[in-house]
Protein backbone atom coordinates (compact mmCIF):
# COMPACT_ATOMS: atom_id res chain seq x y z
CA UNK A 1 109.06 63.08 79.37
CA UNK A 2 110.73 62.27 82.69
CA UNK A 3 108.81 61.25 85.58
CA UNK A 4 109.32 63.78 87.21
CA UNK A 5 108.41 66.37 84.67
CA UNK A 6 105.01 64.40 84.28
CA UNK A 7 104.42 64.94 88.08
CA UNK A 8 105.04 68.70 87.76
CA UNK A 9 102.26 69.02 84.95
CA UNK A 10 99.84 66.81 87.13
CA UNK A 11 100.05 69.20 89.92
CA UNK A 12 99.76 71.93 87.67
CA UNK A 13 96.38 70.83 86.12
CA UNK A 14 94.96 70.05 89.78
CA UNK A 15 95.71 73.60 90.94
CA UNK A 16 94.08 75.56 87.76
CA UNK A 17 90.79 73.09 88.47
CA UNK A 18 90.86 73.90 92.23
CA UNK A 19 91.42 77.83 91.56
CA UNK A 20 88.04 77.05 88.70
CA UNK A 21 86.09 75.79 91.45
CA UNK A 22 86.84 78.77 93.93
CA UNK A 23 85.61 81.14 91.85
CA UNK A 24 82.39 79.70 90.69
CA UNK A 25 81.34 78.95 94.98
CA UNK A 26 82.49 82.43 95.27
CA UNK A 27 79.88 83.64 92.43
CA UNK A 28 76.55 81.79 93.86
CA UNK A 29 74.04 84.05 94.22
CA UNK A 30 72.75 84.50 97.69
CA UNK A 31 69.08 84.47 98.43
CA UNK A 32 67.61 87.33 100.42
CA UNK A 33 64.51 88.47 102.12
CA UNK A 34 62.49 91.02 101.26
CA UNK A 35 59.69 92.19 103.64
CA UNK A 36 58.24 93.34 100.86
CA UNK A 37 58.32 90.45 98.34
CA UNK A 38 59.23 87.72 100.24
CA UNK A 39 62.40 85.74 99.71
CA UNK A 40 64.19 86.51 96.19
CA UNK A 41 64.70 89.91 94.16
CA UNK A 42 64.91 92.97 96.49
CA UNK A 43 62.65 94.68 93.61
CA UNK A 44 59.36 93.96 92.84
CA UNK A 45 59.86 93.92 89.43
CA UNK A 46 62.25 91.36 89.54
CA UNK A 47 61.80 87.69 87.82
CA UNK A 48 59.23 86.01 89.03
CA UNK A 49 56.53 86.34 91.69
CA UNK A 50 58.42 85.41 95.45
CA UNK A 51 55.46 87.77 97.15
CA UNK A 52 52.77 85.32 95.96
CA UNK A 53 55.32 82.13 96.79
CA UNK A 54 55.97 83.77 99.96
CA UNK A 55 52.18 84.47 100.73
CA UNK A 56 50.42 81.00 99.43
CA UNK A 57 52.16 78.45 101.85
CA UNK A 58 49.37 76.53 103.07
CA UNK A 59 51.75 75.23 106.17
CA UNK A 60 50.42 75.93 109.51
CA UNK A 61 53.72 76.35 111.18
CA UNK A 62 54.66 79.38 108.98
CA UNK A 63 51.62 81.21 108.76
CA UNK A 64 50.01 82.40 112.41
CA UNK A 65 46.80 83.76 111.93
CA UNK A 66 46.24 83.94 115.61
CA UNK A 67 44.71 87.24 115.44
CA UNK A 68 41.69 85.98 113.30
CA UNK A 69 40.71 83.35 116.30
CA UNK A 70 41.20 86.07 118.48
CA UNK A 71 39.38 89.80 119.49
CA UNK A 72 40.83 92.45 117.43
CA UNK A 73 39.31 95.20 119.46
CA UNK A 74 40.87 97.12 122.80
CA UNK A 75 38.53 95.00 125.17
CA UNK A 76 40.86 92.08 124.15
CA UNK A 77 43.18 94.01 126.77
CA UNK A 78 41.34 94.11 129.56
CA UNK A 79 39.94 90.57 129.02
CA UNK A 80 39.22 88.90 132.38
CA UNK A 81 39.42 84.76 132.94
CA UNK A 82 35.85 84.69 133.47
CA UNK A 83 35.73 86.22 130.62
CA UNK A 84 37.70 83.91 128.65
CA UNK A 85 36.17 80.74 129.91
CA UNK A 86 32.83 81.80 128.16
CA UNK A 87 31.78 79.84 125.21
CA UNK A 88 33.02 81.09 121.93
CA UNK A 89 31.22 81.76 119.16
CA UNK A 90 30.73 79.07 116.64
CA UNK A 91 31.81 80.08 112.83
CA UNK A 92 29.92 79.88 109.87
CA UNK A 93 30.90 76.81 107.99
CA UNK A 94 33.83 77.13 105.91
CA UNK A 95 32.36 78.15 102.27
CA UNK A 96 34.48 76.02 100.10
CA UNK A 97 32.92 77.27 96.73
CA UNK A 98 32.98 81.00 97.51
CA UNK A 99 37.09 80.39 98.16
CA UNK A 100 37.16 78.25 94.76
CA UNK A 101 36.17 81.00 92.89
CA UNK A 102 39.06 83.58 94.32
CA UNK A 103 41.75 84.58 91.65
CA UNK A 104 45.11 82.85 93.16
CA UNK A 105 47.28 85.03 90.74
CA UNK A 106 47.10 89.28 89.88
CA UNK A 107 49.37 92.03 89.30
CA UNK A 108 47.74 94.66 91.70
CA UNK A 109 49.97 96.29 94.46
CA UNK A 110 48.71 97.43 97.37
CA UNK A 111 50.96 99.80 100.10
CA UNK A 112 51.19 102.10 102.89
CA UNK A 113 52.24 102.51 106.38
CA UNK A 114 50.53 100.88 109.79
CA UNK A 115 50.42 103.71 112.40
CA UNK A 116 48.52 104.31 116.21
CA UNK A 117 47.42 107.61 116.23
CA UNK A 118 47.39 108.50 120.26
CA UNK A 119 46.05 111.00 122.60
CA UNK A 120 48.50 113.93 121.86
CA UNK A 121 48.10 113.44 117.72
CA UNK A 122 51.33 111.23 117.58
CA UNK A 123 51.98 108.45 114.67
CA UNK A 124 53.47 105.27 116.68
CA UNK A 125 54.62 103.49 113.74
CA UNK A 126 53.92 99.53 113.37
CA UNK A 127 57.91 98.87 112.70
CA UNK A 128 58.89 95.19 111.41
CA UNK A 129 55.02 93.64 112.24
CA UNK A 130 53.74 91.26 109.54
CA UNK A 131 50.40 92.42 107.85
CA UNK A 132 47.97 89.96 106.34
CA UNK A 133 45.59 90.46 103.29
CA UNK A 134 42.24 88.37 103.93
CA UNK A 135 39.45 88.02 101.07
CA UNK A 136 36.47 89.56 102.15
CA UNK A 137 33.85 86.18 101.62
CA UNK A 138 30.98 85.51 103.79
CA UNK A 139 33.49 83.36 105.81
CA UNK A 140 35.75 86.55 106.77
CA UNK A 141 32.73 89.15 106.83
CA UNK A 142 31.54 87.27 110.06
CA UNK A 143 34.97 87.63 111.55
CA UNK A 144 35.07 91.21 111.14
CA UNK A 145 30.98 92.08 112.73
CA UNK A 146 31.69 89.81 115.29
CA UNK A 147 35.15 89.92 116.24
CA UNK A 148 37.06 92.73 114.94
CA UNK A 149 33.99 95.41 115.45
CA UNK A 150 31.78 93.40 117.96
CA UNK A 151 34.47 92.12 120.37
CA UNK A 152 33.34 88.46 120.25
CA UNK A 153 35.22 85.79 120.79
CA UNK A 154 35.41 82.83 118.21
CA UNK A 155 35.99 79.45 117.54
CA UNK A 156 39.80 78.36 115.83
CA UNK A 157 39.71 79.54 112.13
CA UNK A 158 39.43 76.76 109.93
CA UNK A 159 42.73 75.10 108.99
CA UNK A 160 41.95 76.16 104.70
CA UNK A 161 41.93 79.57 105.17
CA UNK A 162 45.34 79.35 105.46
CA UNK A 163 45.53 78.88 101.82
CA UNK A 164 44.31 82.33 100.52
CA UNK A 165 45.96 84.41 103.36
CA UNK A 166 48.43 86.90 101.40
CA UNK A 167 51.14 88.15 104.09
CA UNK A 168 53.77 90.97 104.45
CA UNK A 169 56.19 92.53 106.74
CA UNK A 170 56.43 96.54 107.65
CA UNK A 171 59.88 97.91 107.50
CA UNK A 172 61.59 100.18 110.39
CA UNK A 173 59.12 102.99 109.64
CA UNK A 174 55.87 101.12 109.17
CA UNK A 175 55.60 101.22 105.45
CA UNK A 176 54.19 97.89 103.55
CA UNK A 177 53.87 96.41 100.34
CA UNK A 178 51.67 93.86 98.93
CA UNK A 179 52.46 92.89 95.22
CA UNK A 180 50.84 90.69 92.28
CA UNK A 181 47.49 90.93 94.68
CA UNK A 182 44.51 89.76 92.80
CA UNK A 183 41.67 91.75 91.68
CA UNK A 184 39.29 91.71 94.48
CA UNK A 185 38.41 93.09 98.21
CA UNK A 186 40.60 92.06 101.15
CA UNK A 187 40.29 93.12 104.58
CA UNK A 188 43.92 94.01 105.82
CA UNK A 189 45.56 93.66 109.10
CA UNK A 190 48.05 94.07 110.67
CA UNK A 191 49.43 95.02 114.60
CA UNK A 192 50.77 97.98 116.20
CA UNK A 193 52.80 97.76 119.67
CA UNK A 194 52.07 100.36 122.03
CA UNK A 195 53.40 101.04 125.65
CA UNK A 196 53.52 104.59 127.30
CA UNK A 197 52.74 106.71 124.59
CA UNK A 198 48.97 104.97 124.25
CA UNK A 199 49.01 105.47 128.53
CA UNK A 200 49.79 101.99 128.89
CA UNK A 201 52.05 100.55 131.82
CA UNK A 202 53.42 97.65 130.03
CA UNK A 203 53.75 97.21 125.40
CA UNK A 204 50.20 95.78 123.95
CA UNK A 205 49.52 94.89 120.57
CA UNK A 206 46.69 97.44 119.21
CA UNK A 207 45.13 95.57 115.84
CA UNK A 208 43.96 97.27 113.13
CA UNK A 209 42.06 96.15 109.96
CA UNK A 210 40.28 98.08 107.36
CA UNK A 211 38.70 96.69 104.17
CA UNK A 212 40.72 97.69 100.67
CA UNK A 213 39.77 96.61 96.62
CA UNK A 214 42.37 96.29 94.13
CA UNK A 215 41.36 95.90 90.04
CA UNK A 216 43.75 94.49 87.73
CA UNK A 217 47.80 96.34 87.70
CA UNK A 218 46.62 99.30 89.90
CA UNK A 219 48.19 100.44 92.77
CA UNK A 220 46.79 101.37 95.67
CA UNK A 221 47.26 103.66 98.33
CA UNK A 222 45.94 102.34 101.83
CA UNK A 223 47.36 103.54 105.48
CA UNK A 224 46.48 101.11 108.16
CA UNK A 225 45.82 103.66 111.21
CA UNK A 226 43.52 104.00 114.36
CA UNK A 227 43.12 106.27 117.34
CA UNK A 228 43.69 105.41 120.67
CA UNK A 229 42.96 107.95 123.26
């Protein structure tokens, strides 16, 4: 074989292992989010469970749970600064052993859609707003008398509850999904923007929260509405 002839061949093998290459870059699969799942299959039967990967990070930088240090109610509007340079109320301590004995892993689904219901019976839909599921503990049952319903103001949530928080996003329409939930009771929240259809000059976030159960694989049905007149 001239040399020649041996050069031809060598340039034809390197062009059939480039054109290999090519094609297996061009079939990668390409990861996705899902508001409803988190990142991974677009159906929540796919492999795997991305909603609880999604919903378990424990980092403090991905998960905001500024609306748990902060007034859920209206008043939160029209909250003055002598109002907010009062002392806050001190939490309970953080109950370590009631959180140790949560179920990290289930197959319940909870859904619905996040809505305002204003003063001419109107649905202002909560589109693309994350909703959080929170375990109902002794911990979280002060949060909700004394925040959420009583309009107190309280101390920074401690740093562990970050760990059972359970998140989700609305899509364009306010519907939500939570999948693989654990059997137990959650409180669930989420915000609504609202500008001149709830008679407000300027957008505010309305939160809402409502307490919901789910037992083993069933699937419930829970809206996340309130009225604002």
């Amino acid at each position: 074989m001239t040399k020649t002839q041996t050069l031809f061949f060598s340039l034809i093998a390197m062009l059939f292992i480039l054109s290999g290459c090519a094609q297996n870059n061009s079939g990668l699969p390409r990861q996705s989010f899902n508001p409803f799942g988190g990142f991974g299959s677009s159906s929540p039967q796919g492999e795997g469970n991305a909603w609880a990967d999604q919903s378990n990070i424990g980092d403090e930088e991905n998960i905001d749970i500024s609306d748990l240090d902060e007034n859920l109610t209206e008043s939160e509007l029209s909250l003055s600064e002598e109002t907010a340079a009062e002392q806050k109320m001190k939490r309970i301590p953080f109950p370590v052993a009631e959180y140790n004995r949560l179920a990290r892993t289930g197959k319940g689904t909870i859904k619905g859609t996040i809505y305002i219901n204003n003063a001419f019976q109107q649905k202002v839909f909560g589109a693309g707003t994350r909703l959080y599921l929170n375990p109902v503990t002794s911990y979280s049952n002060q949060w909700f008398k004394e925040s959420y319903l009583g309009g107190q103001k309280m101390e920074k949530a401690d740093s562990r509850l970050f760990n059972y928080l359970k998140f989700t996003a609305s899509d364009s329409k306010g519907n939500f999904a939570f999948y693989g939930v654990p059997s137990g009771s959650y409180y669930l929240i989420g915000t609504v923007k609202c500008g001149t259809e709830c008679g407000y000059d300027t957008p505010k976030n309305i939160r809402i929260a409502t307490k919901v159960s789910v037992y083993g694989n069933n699937v419930v049905q829970q809206d996340l509405n309130r009225f604002v007149d």
